[in-house]
C-alpha atoms as a PDB file:
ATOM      1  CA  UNK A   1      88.339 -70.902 147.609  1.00  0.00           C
ATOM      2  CA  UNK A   2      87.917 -68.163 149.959  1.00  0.00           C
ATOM      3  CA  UNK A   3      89.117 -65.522 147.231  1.00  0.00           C
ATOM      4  CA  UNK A   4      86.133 -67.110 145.630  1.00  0.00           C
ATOM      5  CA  UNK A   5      84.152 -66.838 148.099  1.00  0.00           C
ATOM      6  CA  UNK A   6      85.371 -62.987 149.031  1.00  0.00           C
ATOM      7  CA  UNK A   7      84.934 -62.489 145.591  1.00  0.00           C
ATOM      8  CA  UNK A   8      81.056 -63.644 145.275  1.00  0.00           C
ATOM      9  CA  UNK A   9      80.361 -61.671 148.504  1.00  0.00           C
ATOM     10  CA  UNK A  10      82.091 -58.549 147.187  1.00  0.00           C
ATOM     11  CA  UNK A  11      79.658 -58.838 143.963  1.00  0.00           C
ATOM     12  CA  UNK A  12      76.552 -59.474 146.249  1.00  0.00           C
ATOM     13  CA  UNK A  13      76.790 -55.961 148.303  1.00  0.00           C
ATOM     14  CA  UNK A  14      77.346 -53.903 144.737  1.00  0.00           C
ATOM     15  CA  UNK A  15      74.466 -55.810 143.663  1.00  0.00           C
ATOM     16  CA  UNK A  16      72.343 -55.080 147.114  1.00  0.00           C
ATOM     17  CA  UNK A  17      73.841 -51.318 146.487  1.00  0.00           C
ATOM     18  CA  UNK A  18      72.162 -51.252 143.218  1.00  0.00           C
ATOM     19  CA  UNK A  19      68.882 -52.507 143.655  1.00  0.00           C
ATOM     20  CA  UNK A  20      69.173 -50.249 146.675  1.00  0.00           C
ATOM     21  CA  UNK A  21      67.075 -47.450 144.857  1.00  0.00           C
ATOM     22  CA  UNK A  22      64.138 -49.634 143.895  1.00  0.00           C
ATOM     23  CA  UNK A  23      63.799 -51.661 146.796  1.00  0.00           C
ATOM     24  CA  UNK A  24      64.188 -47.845 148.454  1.00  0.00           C
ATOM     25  CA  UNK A  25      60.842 -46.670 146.106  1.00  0.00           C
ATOM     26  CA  UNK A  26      58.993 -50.022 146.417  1.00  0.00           C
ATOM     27  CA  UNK A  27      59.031 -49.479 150.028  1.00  0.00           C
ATOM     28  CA  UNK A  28      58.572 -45.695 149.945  1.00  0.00           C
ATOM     29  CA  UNK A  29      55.337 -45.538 147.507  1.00  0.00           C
ATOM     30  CA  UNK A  30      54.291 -48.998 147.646  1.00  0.00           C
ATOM     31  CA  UNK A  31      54.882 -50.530 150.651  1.00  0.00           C
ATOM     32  CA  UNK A  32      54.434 -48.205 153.429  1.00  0.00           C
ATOM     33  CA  UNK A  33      50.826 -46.774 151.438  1.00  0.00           C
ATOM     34  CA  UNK A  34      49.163 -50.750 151.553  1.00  0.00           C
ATOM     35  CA  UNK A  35      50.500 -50.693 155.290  1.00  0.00           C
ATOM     36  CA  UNK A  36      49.093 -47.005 155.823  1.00  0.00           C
ATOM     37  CA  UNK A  37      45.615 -47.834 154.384  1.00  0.00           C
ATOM     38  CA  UNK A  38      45.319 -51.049 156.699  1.00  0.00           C
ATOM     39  CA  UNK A  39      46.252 -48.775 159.543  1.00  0.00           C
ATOM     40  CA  UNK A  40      43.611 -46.318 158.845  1.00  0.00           C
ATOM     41  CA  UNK A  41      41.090 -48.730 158.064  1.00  0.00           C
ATOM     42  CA  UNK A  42      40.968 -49.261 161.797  1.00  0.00           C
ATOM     43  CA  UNK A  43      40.685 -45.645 162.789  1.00  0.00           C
ATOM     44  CA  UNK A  44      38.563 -42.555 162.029  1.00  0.00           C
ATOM     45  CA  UNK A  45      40.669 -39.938 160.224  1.00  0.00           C
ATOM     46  CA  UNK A  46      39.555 -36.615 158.093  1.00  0.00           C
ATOM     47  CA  UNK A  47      43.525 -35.062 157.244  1.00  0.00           C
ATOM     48  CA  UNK A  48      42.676 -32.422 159.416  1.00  0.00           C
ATOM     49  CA  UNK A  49      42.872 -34.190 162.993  1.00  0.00           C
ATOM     50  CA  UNK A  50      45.029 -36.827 164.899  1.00  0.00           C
ATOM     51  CA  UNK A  51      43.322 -40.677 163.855  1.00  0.00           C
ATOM     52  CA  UNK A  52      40.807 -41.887 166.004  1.00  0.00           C
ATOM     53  CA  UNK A  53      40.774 -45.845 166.356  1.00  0.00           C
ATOM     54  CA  UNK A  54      37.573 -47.485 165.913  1.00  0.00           C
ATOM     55  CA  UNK A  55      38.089 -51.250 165.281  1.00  0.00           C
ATOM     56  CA  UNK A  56      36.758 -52.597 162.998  1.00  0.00           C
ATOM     57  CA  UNK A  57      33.405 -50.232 162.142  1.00  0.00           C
ATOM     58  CA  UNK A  58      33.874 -49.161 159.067  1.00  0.00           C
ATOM     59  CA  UNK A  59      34.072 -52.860 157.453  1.00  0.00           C
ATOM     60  CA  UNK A  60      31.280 -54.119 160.055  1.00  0.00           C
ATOM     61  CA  UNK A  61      29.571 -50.734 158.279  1.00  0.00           C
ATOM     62  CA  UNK A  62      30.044 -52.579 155.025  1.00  0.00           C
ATOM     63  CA  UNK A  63      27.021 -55.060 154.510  1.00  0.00           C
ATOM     64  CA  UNK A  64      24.863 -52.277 155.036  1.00  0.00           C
ATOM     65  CA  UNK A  65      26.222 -49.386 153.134  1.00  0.00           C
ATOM     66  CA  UNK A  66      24.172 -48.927 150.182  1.00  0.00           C
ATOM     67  CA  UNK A  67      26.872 -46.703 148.300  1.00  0.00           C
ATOM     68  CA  UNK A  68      29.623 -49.715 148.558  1.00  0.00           C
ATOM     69  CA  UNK A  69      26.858 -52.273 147.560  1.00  0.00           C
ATOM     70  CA  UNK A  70      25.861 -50.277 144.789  1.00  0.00           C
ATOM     71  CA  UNK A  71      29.301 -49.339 143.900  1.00  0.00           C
ATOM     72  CA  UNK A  72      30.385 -53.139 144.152  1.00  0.00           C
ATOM     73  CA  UNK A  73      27.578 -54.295 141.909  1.00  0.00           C
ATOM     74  CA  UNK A  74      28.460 -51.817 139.204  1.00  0.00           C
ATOM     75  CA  UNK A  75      32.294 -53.008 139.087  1.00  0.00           C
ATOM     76  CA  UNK A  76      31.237 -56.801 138.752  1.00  0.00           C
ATOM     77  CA  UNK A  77      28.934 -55.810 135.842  1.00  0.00           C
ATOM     78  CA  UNK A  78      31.673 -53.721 134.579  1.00  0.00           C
ATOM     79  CA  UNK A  79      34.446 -56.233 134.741  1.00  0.00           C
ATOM     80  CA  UNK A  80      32.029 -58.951 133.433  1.00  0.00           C
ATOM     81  CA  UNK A  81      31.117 -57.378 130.106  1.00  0.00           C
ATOM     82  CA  UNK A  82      33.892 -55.993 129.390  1.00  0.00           C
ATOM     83  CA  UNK A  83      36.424 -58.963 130.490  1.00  0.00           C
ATOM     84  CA  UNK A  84      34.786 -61.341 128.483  1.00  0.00           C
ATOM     85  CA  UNK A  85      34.246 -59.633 124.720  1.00  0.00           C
ATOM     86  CA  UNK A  86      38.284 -58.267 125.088  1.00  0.00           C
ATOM     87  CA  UNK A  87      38.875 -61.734 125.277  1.00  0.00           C
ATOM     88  CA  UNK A  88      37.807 -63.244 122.555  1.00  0.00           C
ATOM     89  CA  UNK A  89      37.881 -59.818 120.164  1.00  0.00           C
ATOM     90  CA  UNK A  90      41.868 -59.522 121.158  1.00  0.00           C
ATOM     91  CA  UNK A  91      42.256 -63.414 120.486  1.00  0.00           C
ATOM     92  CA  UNK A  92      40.714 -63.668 117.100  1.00  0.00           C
ATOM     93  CA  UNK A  93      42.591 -60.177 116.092  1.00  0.00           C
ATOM     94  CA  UNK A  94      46.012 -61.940 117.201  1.00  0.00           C
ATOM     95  CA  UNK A  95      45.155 -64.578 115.167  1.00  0.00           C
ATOM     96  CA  UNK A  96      44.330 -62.890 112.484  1.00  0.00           C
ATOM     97  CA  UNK A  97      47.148 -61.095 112.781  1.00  0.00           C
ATOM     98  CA  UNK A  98      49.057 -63.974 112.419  1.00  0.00           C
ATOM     99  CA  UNK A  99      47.577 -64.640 108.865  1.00  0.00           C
ATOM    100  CA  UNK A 100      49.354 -61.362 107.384  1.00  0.00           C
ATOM    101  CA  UNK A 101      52.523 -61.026 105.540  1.00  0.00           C
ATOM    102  CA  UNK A 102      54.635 -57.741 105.014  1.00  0.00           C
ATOM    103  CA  UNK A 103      51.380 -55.544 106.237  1.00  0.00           C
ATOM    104  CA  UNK A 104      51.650 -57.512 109.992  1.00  0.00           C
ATOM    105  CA  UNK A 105      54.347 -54.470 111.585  1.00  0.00           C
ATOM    106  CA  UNK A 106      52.088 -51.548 110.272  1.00  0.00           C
ATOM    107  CA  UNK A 107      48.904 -53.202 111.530  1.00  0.00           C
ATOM    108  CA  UNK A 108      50.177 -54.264 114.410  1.00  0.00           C
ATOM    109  CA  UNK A 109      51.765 -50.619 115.275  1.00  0.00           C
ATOM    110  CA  UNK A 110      47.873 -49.096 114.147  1.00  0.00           C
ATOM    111  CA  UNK A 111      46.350 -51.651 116.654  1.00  0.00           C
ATOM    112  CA  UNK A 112      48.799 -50.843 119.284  1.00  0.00           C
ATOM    113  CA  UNK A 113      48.229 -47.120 119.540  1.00  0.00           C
ATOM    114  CA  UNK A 114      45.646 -46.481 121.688  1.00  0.00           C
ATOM    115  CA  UNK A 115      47.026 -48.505 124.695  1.00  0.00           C
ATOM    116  CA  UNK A 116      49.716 -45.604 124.147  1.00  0.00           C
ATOM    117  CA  UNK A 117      47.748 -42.701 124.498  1.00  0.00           C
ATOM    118  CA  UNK A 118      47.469 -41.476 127.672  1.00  0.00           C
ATOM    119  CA  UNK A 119      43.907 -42.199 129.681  1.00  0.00           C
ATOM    120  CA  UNK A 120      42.924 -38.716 130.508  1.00  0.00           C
ATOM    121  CA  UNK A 121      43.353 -37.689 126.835  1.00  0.00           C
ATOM    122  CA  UNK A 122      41.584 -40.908 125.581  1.00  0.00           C
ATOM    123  CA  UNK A 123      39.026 -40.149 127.996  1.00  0.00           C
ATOM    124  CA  UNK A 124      37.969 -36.441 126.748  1.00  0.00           C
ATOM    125  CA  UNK A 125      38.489 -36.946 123.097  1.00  0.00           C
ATOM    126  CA  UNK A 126      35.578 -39.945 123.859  1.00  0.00           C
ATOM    127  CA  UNK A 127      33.729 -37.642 125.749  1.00  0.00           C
ATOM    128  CA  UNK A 128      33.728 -35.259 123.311  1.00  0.00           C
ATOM    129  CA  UNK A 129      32.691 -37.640 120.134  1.00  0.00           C
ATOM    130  CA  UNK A 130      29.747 -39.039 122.690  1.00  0.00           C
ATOM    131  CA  UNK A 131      28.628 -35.708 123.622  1.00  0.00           C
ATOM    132  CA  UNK A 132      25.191 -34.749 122.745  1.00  0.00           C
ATOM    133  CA  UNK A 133      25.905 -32.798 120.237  1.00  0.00           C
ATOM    134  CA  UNK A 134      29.068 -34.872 119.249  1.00  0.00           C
ATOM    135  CA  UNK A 135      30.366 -36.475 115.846  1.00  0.00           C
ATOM    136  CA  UNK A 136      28.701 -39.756 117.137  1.00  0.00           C
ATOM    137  CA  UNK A 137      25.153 -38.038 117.064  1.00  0.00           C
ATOM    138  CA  UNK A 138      25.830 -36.083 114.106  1.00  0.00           C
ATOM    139  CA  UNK A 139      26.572 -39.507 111.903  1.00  0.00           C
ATOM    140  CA  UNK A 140      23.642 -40.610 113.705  1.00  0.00           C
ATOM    141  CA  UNK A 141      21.497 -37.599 112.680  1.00  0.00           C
ATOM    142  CA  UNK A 142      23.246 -37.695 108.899  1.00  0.00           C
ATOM    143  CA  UNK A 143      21.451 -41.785 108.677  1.00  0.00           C
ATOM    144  CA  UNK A 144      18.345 -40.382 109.785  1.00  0.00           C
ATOM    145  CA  UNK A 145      18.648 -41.902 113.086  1.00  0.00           C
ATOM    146  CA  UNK A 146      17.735 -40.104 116.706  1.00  0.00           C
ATOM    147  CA  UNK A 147      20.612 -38.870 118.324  1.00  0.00           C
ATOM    148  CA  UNK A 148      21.184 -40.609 121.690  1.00  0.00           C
ATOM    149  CA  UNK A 149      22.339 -39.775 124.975  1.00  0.00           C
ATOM    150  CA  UNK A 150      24.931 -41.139 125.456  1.00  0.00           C
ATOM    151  CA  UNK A 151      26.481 -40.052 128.581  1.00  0.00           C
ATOM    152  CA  UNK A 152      23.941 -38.419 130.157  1.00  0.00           C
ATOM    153  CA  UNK A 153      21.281 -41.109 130.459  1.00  0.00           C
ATOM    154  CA  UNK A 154      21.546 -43.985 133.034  1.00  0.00           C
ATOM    155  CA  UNK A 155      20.400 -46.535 130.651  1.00  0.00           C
ATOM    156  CA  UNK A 156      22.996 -45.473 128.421  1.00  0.00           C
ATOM    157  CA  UNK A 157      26.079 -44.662 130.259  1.00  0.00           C
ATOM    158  CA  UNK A 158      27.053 -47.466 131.348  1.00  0.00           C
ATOM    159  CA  UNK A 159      27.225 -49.117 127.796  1.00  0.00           C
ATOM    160  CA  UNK A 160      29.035 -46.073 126.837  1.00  0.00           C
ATOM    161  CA  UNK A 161      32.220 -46.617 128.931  1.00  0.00           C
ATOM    162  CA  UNK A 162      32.116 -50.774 128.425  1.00  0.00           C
ATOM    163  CA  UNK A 163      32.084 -49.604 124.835  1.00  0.00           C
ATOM    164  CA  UNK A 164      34.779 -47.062 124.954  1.00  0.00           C
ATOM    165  CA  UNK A 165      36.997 -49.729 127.550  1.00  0.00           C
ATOM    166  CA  UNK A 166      36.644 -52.157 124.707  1.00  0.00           C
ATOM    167  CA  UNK A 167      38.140 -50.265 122.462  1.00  0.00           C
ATOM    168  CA  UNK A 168      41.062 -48.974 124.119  1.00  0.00           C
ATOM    169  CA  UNK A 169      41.882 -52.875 126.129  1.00  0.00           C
ATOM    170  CA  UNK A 170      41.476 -54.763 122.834  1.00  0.00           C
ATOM    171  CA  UNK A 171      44.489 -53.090 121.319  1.00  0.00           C
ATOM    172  CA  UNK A 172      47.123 -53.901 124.184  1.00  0.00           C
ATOM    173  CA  UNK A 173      45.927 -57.646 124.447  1.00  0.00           C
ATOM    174  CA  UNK A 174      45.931 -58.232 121.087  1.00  0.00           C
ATOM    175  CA  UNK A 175      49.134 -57.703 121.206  1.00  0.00           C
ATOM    176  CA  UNK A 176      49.624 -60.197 123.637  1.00  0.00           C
ATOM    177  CA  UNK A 177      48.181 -62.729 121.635  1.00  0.00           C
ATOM    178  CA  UNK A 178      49.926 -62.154 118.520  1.00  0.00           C
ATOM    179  CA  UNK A 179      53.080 -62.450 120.667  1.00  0.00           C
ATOM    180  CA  UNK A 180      51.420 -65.927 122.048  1.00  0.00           C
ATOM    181  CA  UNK A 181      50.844 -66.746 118.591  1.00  0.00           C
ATOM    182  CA  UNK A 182      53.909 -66.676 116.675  1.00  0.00           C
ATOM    183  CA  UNK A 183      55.634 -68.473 120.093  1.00  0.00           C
ATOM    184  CA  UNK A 184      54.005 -71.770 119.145  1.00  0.00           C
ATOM    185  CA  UNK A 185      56.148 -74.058 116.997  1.00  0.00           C
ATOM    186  CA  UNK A 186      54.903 -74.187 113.194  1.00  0.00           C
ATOM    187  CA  UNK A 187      55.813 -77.882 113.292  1.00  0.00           C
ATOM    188  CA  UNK A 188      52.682 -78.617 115.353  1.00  0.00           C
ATOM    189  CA  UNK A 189      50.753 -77.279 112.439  1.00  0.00           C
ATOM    190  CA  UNK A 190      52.504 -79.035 110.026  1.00  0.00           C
ATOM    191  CA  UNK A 191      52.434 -82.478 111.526  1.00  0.00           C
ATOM    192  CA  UNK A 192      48.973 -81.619 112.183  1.00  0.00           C
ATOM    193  CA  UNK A 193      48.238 -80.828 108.327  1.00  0.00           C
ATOM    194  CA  UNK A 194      49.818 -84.553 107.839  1.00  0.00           C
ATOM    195  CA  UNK A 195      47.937 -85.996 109.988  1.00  0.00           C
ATOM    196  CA  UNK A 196      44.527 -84.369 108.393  1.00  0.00           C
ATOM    197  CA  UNK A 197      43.663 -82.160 111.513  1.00  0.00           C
ATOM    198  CA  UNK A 198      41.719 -79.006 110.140  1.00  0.00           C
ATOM    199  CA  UNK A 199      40.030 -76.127 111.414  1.00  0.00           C
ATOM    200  CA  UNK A 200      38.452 -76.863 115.179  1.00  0.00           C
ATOM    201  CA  UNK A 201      40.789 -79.917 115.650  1.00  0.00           C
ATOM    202  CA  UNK A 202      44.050 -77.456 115.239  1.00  0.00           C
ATOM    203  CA  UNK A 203      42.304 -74.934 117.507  1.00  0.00           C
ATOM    204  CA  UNK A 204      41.104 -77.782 120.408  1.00  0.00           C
ATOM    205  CA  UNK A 205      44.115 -79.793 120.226  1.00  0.00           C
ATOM    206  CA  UNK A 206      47.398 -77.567 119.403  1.00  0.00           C
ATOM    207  CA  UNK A 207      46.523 -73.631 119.405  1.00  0.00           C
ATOM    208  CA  UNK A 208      44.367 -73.961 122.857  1.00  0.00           C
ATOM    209  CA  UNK A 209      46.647 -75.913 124.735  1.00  0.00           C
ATOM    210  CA  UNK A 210      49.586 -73.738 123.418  1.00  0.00           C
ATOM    211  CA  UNK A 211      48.065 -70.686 124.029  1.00  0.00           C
ATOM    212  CA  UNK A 212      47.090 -71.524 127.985  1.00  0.00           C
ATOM    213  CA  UNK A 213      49.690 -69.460 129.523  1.00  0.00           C
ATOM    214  CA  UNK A 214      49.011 -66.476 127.100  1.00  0.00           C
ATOM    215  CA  UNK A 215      44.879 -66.719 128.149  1.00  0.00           C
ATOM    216  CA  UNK A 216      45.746 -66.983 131.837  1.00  0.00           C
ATOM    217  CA  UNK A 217      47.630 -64.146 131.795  1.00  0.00           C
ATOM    218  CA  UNK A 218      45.609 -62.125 129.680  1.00  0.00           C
ATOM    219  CA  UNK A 219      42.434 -63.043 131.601  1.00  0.00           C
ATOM    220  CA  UNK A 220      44.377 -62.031 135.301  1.00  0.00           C
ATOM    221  CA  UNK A 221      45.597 -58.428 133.533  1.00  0.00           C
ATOM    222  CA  UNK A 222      42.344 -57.538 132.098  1.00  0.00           C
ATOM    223  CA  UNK A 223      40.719 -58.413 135.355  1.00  0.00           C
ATOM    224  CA  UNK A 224      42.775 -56.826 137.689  1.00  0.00           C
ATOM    225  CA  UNK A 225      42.904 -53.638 135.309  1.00  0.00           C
ATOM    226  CA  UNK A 226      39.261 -54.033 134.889  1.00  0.00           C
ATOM    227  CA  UNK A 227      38.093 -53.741 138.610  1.00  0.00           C
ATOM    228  CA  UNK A 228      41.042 -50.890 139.227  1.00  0.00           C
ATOM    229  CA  UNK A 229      39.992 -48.676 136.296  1.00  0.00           C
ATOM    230  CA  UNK A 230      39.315 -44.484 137.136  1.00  0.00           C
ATOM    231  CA  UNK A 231      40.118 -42.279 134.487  1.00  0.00           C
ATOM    232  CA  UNK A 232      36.802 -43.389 131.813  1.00  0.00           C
ATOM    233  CA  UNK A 233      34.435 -43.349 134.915  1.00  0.00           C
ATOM    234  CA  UNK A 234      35.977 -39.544 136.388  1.00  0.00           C
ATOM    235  CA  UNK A 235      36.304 -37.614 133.474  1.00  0.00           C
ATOM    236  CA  UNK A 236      33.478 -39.304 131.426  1.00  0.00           C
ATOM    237  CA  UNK A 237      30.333 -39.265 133.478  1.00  0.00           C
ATOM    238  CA  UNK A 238      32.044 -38.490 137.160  1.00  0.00           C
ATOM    239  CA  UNK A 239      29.990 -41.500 138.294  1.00  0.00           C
ATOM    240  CA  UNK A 240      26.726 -40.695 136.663  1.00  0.00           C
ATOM    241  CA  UNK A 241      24.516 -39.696 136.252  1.00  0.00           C
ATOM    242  CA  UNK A 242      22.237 -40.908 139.266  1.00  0.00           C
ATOM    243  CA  UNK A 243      25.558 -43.008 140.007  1.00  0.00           C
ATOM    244  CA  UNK A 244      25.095 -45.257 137.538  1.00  0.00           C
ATOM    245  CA  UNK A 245      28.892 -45.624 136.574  1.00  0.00           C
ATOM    246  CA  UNK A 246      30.324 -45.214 140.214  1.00  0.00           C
ATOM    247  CA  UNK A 247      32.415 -48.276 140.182  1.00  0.00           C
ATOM    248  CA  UNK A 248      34.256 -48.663 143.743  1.00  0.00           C
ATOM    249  CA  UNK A 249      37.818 -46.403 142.357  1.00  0.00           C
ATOM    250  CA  UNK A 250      35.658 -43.761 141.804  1.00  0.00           C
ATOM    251  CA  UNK A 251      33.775 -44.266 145.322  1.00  0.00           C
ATOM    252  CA  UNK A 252      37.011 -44.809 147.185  1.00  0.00           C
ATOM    253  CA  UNK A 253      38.106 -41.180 145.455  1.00  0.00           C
ATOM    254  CA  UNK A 254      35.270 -39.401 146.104  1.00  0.00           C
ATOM    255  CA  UNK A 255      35.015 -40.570 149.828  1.00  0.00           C
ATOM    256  CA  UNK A 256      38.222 -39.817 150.957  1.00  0.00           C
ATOM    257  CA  UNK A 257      38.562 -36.672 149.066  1.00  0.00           C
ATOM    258  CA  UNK A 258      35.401 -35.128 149.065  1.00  0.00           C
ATOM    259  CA  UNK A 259      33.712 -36.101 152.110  1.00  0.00           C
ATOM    260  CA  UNK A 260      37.801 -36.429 153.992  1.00  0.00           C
ATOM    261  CA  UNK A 261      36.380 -39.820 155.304  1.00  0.00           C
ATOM    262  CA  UNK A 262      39.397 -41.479 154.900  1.00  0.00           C
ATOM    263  CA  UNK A 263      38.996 -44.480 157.536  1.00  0.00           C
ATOM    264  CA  UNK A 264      36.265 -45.758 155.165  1.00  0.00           C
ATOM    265  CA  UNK A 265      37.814 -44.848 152.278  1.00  0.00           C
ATOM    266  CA  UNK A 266      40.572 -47.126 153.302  1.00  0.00           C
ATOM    267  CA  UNK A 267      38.156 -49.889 153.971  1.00  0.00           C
ATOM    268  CA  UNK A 268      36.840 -50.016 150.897  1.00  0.00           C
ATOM    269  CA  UNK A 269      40.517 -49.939 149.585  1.00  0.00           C
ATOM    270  CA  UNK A 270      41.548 -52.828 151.411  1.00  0.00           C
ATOM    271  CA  UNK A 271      38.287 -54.658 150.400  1.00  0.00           C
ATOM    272  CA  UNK A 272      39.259 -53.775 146.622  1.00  0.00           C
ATOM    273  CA  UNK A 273      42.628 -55.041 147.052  1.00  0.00           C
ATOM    274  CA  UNK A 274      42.053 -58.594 148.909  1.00  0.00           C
ATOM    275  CA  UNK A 275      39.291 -58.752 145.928  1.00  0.00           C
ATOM    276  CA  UNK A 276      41.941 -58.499 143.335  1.00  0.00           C
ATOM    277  CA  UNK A 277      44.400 -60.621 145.303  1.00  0.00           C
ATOM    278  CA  UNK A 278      41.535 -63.677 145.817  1.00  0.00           C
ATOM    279  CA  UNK A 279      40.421 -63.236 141.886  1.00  0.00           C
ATOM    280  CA  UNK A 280      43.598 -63.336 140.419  1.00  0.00           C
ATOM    281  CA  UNK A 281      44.832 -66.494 142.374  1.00  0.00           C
ATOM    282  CA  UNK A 282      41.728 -68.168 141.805  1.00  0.00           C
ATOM    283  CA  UNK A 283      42.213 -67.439 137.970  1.00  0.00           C
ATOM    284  CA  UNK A 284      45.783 -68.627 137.867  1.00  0.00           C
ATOM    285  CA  UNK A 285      45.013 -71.776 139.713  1.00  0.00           C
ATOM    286  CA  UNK A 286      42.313 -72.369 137.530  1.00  0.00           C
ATOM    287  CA  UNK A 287      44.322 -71.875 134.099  1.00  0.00           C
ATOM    288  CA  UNK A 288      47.519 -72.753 135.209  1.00  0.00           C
ATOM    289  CA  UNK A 289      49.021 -75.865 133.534  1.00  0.00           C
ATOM    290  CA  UNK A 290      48.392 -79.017 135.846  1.00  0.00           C
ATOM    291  CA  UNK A 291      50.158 -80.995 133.649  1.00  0.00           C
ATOM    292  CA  UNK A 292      53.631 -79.064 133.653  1.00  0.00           C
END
């Protein structure tokens, strides 16, 4: 027994040693920067002199600071419309998905390749093809159809980048749900068929249900990646024009690195965060499973 014991305690500090290194970088780059921004929340700091503390100003500052407001209300109505259609567009692709044969890995792999791209060159190639004098406008022009801003009008720009989100989030949660999918038993569907259940019956009473986890997750990742989202909104349209597209990523970026107000910057950052926290509890309490 206490060779056993030795033995288990040996294994635990070569395990401790190995996960060393990540609990080391967690700390480093995760960690210490959610700390950091908490810490100069309180205080009034430009990088080029010592922190000044102020309490609790800059959040006090908050309910009257048009540019957060503004910024805020923008997000919402950016997470909103583009939350909700990559839901059910990434569902009913997974499903029907699930309805191929032979073709499903070569679909499936053309589906998945824009969530593999990286941002920043997703980003310009749609700027470019929604440029005024783009490929977009050109097909438009070939129909006989005015050519439209789309990126340079505030009525327009902000449709522009929901559009362009949709099609670059719809690929890497369809995925999800095809994965969701093929995890429920075929013998529900078959004892289903037996018992005469067809079409919205299968969908309310087996797929639904079964699919629960699948939704909640999906609904918590395109949330969270929704309301922390940059790269469209900075290369795209920079936040315009007239700030029309500043959500708050691209407010906390431009404060703290253009104007060096980084005590408000970090307010805003820690209002961003508990946001995210709060909405993706709230989600998972309200999908999760109450009868598991």
């Amino acid at each position: 027994m206490m060779r056993t014991g030795s033995g288990r305690s040996r294994y635990g500090r070569w395990g401790f040693l190995f996960c060393l290194p990540a609990l080391l970088f967690i700390a480093i780059f995760q960690l210490y920067p959610v700390l950091f921004s908490y810490f100069i929340s309180l205080h009034e700091y430009d990088l080029l002199s010592p922190p000044r503390y102020v309490g609790f100003k800059y959040f006090r500052g908050l309910v009257t600071d048009r540019a957060f407001l503004r910024s805020l209300s923008i997000t919402i109505t950016y997470v909103v419309y583009t939350v909700v259609p990559v839901l059910g567009i990434a569902f009913w692709l997974g499903w029907a998905l699930t309805k191929l044969g032979r073709s499903r890995g070569a679909w499936r792999t053309l589906i998945f390749l824009p969530s593999v791209m990286p941002l920043v060159s997703v980003a310009l190639t749609w700027k470019l093809l929604l440029n005024v004098q783009g490929p977009v406008n050109d097909g438009l022009s070939a129909l006989g159809m005015a050519p439209a801003s789309w990126l340079t009008t505030s009525a327009m720009a902000p449709w522009a980048l929901i559009f362009v989100s949709w099609w670059h989030a719809t690929s890497y949660y369809t995925i999800i749900f095809l994965a969701g999918f093929l995890a429920i038993p075929r013998d529900h569907y078959e004892a289903a068929a037996l018992d005469g259940a067809r079409g919205w019956s299968v969908l309310r009473h087996i797929t639904l249900p079964s699919m629960k986890p699948t939704i909640a997750l999906v609904v918590v990742l395109s949330t969270v990646n929704g309301l922390k989202t940059f790269a469209f909104q900075q290369i795209m349209t920079d936040g315009g024009p007239a700030g029309s597209t500043q959500i708050l990523t691209l407010l906390i970026y431009k404060t703290s690195f253009s104007f060096l107000q980084m005590g408000k910057a970090s307010a805003y950052s820690v209002i961003l965060f508990t946001g995210i926290l709060v909405i993706s509890l709230i989600q998972i309490w309200l999908l999760r499973d109450r009868h598991a």
